[in-house]
PDB file of N, CA and C in Angstrom:
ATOM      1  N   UNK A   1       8.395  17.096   3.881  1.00  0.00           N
ATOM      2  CA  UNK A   1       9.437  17.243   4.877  1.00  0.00           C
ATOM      3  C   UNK A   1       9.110  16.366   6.088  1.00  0.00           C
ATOM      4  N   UNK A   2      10.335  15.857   6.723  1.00  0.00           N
ATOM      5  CA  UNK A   2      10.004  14.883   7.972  1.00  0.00           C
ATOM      6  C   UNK A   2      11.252  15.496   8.794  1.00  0.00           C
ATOM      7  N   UNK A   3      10.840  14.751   9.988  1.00  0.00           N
ATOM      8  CA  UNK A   3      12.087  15.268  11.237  1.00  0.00           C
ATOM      9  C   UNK A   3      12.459  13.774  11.338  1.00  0.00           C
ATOM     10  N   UNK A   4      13.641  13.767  11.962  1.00  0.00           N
ATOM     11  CA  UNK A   4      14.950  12.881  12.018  1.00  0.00           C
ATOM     12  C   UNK A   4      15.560  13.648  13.422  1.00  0.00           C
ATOM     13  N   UNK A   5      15.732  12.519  14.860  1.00  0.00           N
ATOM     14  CA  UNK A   5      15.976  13.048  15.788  1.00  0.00           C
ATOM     15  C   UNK A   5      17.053  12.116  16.005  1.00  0.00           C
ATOM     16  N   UNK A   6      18.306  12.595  16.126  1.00  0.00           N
ATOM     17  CA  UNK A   6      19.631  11.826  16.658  1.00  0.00           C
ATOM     18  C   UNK A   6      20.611  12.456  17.952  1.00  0.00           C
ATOM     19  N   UNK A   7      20.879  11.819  18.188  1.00  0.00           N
ATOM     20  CA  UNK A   7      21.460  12.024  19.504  1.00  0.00           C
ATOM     21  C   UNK A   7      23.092  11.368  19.209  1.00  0.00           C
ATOM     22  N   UNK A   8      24.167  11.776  20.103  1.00  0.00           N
ATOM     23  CA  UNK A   8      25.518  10.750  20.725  1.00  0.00           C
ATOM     24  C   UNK A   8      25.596  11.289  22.153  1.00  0.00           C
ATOM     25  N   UNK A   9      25.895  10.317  22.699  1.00  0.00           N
ATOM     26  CA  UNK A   9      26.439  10.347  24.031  1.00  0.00           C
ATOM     27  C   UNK A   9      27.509   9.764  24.112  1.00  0.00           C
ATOM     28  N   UNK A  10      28.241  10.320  25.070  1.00  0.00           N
ATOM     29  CA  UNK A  10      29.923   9.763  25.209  1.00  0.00           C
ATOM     30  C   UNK A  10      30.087  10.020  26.900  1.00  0.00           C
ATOM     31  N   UNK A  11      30.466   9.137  27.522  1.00  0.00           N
ATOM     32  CA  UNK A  11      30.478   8.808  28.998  1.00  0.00           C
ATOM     33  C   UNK A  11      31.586   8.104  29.541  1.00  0.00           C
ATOM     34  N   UNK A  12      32.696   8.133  30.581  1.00  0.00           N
ATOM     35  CA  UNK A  12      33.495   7.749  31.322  1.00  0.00           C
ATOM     36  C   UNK A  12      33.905   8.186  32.032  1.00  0.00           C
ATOM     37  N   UNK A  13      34.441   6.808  33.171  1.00  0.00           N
ATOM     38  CA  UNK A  13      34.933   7.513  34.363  1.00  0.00           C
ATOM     39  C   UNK A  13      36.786   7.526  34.288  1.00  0.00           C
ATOM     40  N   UNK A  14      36.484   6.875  33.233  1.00  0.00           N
ATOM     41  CA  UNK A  14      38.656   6.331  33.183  1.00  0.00           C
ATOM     42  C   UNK A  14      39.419   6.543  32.121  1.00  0.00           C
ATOM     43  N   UNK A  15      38.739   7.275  31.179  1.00  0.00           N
ATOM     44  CA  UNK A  15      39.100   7.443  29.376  1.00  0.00           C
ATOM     45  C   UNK A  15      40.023   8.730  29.274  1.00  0.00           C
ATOM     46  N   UNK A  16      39.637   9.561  30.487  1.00  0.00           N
ATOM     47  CA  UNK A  16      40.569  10.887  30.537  1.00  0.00           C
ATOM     48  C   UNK A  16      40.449  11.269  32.042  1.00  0.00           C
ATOM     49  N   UNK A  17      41.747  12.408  32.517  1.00  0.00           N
ATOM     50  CA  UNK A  17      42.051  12.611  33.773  1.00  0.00           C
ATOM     51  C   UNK A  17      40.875  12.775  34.591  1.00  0.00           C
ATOM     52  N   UNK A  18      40.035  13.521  34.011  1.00  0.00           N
ATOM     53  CA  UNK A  18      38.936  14.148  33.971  1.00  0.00           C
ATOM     54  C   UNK A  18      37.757  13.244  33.770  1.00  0.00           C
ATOM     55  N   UNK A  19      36.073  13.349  34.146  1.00  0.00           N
ATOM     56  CA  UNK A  19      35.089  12.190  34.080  1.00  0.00           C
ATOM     57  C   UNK A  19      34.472  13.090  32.536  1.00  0.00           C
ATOM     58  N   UNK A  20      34.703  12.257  31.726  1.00  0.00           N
ATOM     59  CA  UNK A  20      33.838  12.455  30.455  1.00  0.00           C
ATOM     60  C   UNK A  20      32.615  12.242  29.951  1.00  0.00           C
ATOM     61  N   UNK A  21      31.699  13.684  29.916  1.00  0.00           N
ATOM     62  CA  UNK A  21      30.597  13.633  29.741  1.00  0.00           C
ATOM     63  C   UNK A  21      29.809  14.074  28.773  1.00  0.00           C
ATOM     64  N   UNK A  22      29.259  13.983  27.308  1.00  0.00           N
ATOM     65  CA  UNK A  22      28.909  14.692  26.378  1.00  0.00           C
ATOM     66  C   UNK A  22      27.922  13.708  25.985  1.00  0.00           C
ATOM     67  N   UNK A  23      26.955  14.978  26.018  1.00  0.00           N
ATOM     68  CA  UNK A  23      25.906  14.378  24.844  1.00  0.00           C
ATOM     69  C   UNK A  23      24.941  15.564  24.556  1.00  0.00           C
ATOM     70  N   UNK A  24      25.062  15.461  22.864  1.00  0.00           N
ATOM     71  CA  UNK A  24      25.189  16.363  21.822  1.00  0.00           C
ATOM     72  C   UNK A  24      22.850  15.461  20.860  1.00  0.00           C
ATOM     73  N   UNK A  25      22.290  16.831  21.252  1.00  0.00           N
ATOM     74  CA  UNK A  25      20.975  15.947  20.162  1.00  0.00           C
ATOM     75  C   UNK A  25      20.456  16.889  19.543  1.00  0.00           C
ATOM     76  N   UNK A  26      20.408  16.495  18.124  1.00  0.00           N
ATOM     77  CA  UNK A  26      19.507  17.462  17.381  1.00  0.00           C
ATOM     78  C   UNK A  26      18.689  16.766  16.629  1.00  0.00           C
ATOM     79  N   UNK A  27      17.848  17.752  15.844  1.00  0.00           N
ATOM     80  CA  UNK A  27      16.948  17.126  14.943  1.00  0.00           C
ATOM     81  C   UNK A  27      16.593  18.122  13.741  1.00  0.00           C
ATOM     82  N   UNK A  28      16.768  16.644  12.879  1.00  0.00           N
ATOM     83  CA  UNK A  28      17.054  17.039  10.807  1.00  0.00           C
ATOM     84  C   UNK A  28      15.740  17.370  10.241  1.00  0.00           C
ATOM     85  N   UNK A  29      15.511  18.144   9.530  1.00  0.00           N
ATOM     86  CA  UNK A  29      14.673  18.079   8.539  1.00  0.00           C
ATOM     87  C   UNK A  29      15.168  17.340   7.025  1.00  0.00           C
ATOM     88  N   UNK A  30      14.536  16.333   7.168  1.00  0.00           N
ATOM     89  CA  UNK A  30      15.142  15.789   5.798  1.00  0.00           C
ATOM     90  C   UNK A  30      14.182  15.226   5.130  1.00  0.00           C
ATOM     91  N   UNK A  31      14.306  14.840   3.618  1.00  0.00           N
ATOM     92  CA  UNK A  31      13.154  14.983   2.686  1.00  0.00           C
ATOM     93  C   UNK A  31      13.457  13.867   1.396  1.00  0.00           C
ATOM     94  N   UNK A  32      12.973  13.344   0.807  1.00  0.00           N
ATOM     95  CA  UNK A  32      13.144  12.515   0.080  1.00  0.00           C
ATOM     96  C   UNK A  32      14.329  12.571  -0.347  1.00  0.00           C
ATOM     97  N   UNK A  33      15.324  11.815  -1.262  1.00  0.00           N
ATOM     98  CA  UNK A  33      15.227  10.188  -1.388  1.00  0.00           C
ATOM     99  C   UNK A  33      15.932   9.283   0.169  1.00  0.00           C
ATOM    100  N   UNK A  34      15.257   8.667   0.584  1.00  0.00           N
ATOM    101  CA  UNK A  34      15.538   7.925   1.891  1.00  0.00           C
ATOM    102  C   UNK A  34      15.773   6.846   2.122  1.00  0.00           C
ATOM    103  N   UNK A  35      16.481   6.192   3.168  1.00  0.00           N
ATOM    104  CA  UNK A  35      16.166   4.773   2.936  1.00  0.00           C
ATOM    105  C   UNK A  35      16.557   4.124   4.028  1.00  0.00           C
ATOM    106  N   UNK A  36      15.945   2.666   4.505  1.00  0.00           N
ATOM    107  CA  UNK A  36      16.814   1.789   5.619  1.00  0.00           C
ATOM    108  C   UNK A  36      16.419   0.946   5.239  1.00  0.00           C
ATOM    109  N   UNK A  37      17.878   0.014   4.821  1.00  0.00           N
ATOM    110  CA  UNK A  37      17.672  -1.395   4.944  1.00  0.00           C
ATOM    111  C   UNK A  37      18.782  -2.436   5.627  1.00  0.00           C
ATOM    112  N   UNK A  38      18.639  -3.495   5.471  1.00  0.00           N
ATOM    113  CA  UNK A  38      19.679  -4.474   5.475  1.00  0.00           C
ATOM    114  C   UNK A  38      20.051  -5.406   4.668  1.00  0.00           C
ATOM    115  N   UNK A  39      21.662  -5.988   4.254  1.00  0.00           N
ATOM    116  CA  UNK A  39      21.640  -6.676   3.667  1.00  0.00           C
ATOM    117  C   UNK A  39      23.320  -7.460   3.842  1.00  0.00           C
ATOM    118  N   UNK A  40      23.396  -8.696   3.884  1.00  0.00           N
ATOM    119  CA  UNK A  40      24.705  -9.625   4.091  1.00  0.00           C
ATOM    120  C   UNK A  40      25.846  -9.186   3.032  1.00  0.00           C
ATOM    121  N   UNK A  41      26.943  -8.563   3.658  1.00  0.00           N
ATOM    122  CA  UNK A  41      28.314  -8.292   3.099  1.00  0.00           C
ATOM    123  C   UNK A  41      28.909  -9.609   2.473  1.00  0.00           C
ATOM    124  N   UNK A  42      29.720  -9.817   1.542  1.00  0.00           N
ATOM    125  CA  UNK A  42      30.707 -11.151   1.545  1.00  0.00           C
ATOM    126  C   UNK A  42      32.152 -10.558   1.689  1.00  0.00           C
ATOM    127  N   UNK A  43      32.869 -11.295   1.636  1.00  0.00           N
ATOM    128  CA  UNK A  43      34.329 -10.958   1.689  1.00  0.00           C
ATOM    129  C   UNK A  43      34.555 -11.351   0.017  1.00  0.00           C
ATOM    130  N   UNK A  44      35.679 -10.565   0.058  1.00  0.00           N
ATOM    131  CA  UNK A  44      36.045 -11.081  -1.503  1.00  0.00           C
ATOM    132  C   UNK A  44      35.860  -9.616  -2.593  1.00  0.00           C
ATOM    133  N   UNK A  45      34.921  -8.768  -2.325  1.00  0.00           N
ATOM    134  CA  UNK A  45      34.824  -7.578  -3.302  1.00  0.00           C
ATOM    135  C   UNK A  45      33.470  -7.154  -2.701  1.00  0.00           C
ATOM    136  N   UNK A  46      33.763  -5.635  -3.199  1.00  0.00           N
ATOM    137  CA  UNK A  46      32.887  -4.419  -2.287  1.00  0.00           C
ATOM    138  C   UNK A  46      31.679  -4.535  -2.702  1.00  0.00           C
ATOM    139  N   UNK A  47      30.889  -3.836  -1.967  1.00  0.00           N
ATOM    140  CA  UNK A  47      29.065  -4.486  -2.539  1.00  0.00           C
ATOM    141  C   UNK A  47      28.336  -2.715  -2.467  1.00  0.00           C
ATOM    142  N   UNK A  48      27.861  -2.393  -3.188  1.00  0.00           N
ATOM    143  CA  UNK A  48      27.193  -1.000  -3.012  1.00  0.00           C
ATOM    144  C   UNK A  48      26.271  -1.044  -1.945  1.00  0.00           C
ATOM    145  N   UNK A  49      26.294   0.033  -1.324  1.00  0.00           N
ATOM    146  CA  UNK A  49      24.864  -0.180  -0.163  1.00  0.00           C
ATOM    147  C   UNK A  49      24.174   1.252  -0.740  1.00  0.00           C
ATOM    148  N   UNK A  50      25.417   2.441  -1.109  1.00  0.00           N
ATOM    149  CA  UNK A  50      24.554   3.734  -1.994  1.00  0.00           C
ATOM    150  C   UNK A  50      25.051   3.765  -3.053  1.00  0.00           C
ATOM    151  N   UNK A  51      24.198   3.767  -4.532  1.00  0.00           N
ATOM    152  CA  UNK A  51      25.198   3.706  -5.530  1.00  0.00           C
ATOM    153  C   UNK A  51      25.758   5.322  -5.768  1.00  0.00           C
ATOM    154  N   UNK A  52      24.950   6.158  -5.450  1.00  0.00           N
ATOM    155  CA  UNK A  52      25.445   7.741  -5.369  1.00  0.00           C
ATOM    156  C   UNK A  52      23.972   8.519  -4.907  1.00  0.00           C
ATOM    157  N   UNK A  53      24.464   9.032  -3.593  1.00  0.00           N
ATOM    158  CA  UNK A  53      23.498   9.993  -3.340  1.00  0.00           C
ATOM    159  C   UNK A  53      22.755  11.160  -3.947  1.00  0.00           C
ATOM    160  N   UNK A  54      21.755  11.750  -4.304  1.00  0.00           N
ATOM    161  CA  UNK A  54      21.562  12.673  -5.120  1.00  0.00           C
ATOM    162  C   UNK A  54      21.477  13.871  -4.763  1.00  0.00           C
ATOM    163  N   UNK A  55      21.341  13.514  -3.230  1.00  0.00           N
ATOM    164  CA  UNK A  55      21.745  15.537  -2.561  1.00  0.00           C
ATOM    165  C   UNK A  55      22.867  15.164  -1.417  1.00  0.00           C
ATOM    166  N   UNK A  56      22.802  16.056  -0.430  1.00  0.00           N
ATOM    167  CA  UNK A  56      23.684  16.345   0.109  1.00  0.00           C
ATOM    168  C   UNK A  56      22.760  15.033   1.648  1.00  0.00           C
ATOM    169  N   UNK A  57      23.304  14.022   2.141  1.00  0.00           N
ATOM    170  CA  UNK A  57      22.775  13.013   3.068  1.00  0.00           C
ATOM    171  C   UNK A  57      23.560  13.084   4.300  1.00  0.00           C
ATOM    172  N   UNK A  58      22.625  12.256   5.458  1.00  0.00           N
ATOM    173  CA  UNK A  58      23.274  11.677   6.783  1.00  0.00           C
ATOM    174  C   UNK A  58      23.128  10.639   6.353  1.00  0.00           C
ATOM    175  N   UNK A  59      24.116   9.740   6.757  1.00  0.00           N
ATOM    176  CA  UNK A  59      24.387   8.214   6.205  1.00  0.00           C
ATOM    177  C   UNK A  59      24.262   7.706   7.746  1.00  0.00           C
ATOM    178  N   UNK A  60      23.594   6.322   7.705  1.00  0.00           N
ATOM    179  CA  UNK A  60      23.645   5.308   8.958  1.00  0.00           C
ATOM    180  C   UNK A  60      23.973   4.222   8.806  1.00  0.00           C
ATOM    181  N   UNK A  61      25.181   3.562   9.381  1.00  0.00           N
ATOM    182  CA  UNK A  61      25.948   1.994   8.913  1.00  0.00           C
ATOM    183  C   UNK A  61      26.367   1.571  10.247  1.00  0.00           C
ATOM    184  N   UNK A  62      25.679   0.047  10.423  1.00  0.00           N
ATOM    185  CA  UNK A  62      25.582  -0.330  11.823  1.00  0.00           C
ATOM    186  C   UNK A  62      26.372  -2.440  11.045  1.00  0.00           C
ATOM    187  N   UNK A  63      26.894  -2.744  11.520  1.00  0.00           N
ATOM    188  CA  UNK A  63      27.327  -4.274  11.920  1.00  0.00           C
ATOM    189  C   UNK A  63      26.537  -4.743  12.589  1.00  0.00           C
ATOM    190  N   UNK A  64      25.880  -5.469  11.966  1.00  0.00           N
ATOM    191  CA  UNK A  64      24.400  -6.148  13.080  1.00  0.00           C
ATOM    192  C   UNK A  64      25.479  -7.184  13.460  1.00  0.00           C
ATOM    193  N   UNK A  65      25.836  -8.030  12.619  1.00  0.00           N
ATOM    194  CA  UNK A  65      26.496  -9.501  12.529  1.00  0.00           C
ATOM    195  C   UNK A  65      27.732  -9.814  11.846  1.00  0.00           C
ATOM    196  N   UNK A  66      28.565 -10.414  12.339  1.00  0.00           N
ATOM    197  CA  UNK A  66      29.551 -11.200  11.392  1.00  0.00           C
ATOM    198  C   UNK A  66      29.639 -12.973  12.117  1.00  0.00           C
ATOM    199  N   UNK A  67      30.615 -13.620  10.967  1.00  0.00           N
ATOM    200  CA  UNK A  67      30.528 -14.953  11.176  1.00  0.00           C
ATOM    201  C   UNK A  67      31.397 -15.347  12.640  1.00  0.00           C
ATOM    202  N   UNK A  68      32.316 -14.034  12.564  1.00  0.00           N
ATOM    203  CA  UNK A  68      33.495 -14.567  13.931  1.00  0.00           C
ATOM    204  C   UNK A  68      33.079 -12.903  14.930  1.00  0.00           C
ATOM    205  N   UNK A  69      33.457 -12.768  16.039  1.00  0.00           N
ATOM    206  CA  UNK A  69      33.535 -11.234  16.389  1.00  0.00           C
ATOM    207  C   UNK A  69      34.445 -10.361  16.141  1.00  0.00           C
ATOM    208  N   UNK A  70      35.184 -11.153  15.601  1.00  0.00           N
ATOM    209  CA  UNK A  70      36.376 -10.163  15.223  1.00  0.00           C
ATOM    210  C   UNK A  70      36.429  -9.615  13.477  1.00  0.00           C
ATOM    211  N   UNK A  71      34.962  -9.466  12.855  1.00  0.00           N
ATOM    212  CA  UNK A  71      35.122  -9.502  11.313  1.00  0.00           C
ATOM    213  C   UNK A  71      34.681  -8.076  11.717  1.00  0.00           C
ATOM    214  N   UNK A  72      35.087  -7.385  10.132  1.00  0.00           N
ATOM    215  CA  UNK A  72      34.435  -6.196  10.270  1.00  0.00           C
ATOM    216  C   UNK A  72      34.020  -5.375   8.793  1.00  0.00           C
ATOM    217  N   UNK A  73      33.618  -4.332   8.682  1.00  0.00           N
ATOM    218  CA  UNK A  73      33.313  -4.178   7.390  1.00  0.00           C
ATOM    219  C   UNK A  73      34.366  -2.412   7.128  1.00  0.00           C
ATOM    220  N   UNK A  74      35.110  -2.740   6.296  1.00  0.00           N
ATOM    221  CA  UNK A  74      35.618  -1.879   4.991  1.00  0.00           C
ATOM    222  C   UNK A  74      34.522  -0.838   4.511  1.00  0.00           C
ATOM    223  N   UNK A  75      34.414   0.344   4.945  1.00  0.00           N
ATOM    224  CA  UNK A  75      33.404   1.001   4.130  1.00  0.00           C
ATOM    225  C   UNK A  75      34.053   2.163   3.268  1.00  0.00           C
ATOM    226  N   UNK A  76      33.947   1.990   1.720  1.00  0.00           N
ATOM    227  CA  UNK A  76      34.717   2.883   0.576  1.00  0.00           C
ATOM    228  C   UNK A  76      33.109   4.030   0.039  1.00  0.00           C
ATOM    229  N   UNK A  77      34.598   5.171   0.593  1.00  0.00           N
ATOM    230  CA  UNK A  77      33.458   6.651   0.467  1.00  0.00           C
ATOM    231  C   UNK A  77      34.169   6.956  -0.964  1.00  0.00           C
ATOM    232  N   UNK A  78      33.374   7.152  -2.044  1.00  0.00           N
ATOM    233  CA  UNK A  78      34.033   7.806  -3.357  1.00  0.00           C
ATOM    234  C   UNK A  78      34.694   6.706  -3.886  1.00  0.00           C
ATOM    235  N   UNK A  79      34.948   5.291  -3.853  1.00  0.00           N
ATOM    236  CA  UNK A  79      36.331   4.768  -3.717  1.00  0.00           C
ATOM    237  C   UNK A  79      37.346   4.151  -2.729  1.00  0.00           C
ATOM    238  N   UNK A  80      37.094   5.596  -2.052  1.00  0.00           N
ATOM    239  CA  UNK A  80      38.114   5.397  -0.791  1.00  0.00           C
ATOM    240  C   UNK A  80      37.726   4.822   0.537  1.00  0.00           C
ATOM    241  N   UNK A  81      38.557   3.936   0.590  1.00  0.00           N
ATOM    242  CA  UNK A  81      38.415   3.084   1.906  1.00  0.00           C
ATOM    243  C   UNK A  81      38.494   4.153   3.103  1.00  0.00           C
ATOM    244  N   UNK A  82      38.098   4.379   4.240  1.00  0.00           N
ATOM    245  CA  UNK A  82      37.790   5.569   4.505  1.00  0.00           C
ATOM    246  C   UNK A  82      37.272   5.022   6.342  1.00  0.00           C
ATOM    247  N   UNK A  83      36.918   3.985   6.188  1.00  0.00           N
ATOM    248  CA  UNK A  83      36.037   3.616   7.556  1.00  0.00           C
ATOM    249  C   UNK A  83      36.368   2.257   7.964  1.00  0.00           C
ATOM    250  N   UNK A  84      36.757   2.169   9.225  1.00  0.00           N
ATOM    251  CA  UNK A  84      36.264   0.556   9.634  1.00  0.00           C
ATOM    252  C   UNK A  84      34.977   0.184  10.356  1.00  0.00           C
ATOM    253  N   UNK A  85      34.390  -0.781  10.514  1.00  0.00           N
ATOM    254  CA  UNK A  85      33.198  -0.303  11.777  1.00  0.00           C
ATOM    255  C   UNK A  85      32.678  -2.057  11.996  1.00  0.00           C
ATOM    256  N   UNK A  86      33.176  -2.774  13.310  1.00  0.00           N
ATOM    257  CA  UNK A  86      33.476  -4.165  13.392  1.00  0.00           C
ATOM    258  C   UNK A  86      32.334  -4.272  14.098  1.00  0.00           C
ATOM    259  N   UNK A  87      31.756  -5.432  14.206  1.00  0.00           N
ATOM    260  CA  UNK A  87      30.698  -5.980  14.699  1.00  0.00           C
ATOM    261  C   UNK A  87      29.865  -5.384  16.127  1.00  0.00           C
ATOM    262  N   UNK A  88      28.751  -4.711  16.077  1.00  0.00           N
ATOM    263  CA  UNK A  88      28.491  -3.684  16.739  1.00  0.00           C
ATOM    264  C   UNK A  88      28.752  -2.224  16.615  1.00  0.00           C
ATOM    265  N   UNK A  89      29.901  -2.230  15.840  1.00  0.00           N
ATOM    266  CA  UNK A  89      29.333  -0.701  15.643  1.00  0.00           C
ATOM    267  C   UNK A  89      28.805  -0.153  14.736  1.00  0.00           C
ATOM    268  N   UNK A  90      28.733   1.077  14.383  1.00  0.00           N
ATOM    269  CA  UNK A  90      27.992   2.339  14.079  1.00  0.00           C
ATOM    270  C   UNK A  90      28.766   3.313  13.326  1.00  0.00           C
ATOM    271  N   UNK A  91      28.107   3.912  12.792  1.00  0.00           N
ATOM    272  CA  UNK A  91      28.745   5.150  12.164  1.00  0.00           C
ATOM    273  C   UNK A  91      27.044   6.018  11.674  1.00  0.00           C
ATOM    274  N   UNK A  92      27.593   7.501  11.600  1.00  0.00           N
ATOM    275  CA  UNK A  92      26.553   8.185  11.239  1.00  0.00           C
ATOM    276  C   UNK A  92      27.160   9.573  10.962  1.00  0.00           C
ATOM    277  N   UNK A  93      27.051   9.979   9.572  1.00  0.00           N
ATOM    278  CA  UNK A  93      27.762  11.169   9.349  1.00  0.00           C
ATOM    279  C   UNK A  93      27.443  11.780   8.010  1.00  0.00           C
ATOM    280  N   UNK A  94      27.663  12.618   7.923  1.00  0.00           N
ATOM    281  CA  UNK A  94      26.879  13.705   7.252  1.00  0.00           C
ATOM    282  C   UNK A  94      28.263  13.741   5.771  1.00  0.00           C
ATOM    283  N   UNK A  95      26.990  13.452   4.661  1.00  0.00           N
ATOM    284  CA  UNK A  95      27.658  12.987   3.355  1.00  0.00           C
ATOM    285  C   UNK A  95      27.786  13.817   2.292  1.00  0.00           C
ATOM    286  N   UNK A  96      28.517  14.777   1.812  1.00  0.00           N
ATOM    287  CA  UNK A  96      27.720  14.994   0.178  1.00  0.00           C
ATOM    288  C   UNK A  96      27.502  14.565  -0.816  1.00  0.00           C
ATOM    289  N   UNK A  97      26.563  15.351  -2.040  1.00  0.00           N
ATOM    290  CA  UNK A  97      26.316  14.748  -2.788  1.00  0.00           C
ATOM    291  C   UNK A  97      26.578  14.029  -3.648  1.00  0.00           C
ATOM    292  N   UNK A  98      26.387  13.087  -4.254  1.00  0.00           N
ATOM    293  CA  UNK A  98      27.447  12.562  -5.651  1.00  0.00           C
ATOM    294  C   UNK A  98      27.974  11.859  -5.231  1.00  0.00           C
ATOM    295  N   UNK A  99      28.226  10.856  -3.780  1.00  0.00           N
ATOM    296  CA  UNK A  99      29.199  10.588  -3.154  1.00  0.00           C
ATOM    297  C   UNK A  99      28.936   8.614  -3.136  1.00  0.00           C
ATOM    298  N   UNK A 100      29.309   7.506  -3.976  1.00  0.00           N
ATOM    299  CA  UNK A 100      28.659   6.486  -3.942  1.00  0.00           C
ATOM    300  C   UNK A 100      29.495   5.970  -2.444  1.00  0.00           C
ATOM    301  N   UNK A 101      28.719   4.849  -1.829  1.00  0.00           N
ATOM    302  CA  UNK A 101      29.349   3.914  -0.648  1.00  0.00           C
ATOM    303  C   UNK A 101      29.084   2.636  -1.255  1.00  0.00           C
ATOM    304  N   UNK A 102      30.412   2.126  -0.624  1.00  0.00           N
ATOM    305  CA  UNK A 102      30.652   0.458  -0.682  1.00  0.00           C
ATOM    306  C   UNK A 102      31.521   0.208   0.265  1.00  0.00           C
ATOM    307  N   UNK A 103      30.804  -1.308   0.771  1.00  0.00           N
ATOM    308  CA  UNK A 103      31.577  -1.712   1.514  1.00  0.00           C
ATOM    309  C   UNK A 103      32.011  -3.376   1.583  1.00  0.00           C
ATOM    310  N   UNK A 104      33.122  -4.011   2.151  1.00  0.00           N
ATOM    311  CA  UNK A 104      33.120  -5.210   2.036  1.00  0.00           C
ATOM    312  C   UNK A 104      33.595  -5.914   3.137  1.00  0.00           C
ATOM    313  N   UNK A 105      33.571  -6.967   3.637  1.00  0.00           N
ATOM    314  CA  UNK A 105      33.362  -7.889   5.081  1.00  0.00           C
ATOM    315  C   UNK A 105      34.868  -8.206   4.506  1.00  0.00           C
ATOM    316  N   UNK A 106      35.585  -8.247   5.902  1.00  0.00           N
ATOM    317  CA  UNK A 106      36.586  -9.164   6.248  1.00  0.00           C
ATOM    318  C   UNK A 106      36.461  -9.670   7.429  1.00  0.00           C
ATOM    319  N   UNK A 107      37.527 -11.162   6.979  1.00  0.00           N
ATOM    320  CA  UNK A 107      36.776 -12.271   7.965  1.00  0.00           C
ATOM    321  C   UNK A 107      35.862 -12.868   7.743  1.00  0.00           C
ATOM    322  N   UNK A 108      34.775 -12.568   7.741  1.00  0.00           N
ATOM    323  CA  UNK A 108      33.778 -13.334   7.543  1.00  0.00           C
ATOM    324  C   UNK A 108      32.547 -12.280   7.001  1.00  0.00           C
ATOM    325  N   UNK A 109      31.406 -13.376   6.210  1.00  0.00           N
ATOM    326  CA  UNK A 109      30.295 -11.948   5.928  1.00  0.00           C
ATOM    327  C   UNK A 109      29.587 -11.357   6.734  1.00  0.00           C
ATOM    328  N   UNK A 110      29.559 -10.224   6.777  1.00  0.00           N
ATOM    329  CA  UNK A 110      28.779  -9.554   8.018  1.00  0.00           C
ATOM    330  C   UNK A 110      27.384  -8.969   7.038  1.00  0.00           C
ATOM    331  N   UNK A 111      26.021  -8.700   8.465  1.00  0.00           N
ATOM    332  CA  UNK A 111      25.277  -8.715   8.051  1.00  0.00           C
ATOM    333  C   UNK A 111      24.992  -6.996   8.593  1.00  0.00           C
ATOM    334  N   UNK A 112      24.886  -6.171   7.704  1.00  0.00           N
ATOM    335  CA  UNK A 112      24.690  -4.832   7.670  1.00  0.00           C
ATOM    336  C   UNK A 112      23.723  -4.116   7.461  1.00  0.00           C
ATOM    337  N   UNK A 113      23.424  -2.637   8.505  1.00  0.00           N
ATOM    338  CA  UNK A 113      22.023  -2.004   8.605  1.00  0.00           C
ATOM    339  C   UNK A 113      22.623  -0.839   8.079  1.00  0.00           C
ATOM    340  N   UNK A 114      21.765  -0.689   6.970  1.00  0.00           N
ATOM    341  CA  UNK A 114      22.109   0.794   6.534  1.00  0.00           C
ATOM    342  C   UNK A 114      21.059   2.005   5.989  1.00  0.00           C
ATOM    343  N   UNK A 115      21.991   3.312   6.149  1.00  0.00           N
ATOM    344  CA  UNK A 115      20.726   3.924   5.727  1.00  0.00           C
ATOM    345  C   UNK A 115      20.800   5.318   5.714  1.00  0.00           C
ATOM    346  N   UNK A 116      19.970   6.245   4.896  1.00  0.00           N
ATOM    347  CA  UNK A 116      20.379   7.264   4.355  1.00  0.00           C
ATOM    348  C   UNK A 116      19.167   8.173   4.003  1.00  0.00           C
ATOM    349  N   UNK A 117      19.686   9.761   4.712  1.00  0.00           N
ATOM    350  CA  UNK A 117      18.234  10.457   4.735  1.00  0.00           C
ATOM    351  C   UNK A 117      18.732  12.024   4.530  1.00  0.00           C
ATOM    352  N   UNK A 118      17.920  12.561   3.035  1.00  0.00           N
ATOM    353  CA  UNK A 118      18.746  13.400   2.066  1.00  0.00           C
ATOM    354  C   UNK A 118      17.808  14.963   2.685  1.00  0.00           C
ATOM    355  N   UNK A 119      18.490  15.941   2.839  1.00  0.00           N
ATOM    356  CA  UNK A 119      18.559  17.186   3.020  1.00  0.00           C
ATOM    357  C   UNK A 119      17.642  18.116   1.972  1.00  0.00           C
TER     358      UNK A 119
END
């Protein structure tokens, strides 16, 4: 068993009537099968980054890079196209099992951090 400490924060002064302030941190116990890596998207057809999780996961998918700033990556949960997440961002969310990811660059190939840590 290992710990996994994540945090979000969400902050503004102009996003609502009101000054918006949240930030939410906990920490996972999570346990084998794991993983972080990176690897260059193409455009043209989806590329596995999980071919299917084997328990129940938090998934991490970050856009390090694309060729223009405006590319972004397609991420298909089950199949289903499901996510956008364009150069700089992030995603992190809690997966079940059985569940394969793919994703594919439009615009240009983007270069992607990903990663996954099972319950």
């Amino acid at each position: 068993m290992a710990t996994l400490k994540v945090g979000l924060t969400l902050n503004s002064n102009d996003a609502l009537s009101d000054v918006l302030s949240v930030a939410v941190n906990d920490t996972l116990t999570v346990t084998n099968p794991t993983e972080l890596s990176r690897k260059s998207i193409a455009t043209g057809s989806a590329q596995a980054l999980i071919a299917s999780n084997s328990a129940f996961s938090y998934v991490y998918i970050k856009v390090i890079s694309g060729v223009n700033a405006t590319d972004f990556l397609q991420v298909k949960l089950g199949g289903d196209a499901l996510l956008k997440v364009r150069v700089g961002e992030f995603a992190f969310f809690p997966l079940y099992s059985g569940i394969a990811i793919d994703a594919e660059s439009y615009g240009g190939a983007c270069v992607v951090e990903y990663g996954y840590w099972s319950i």
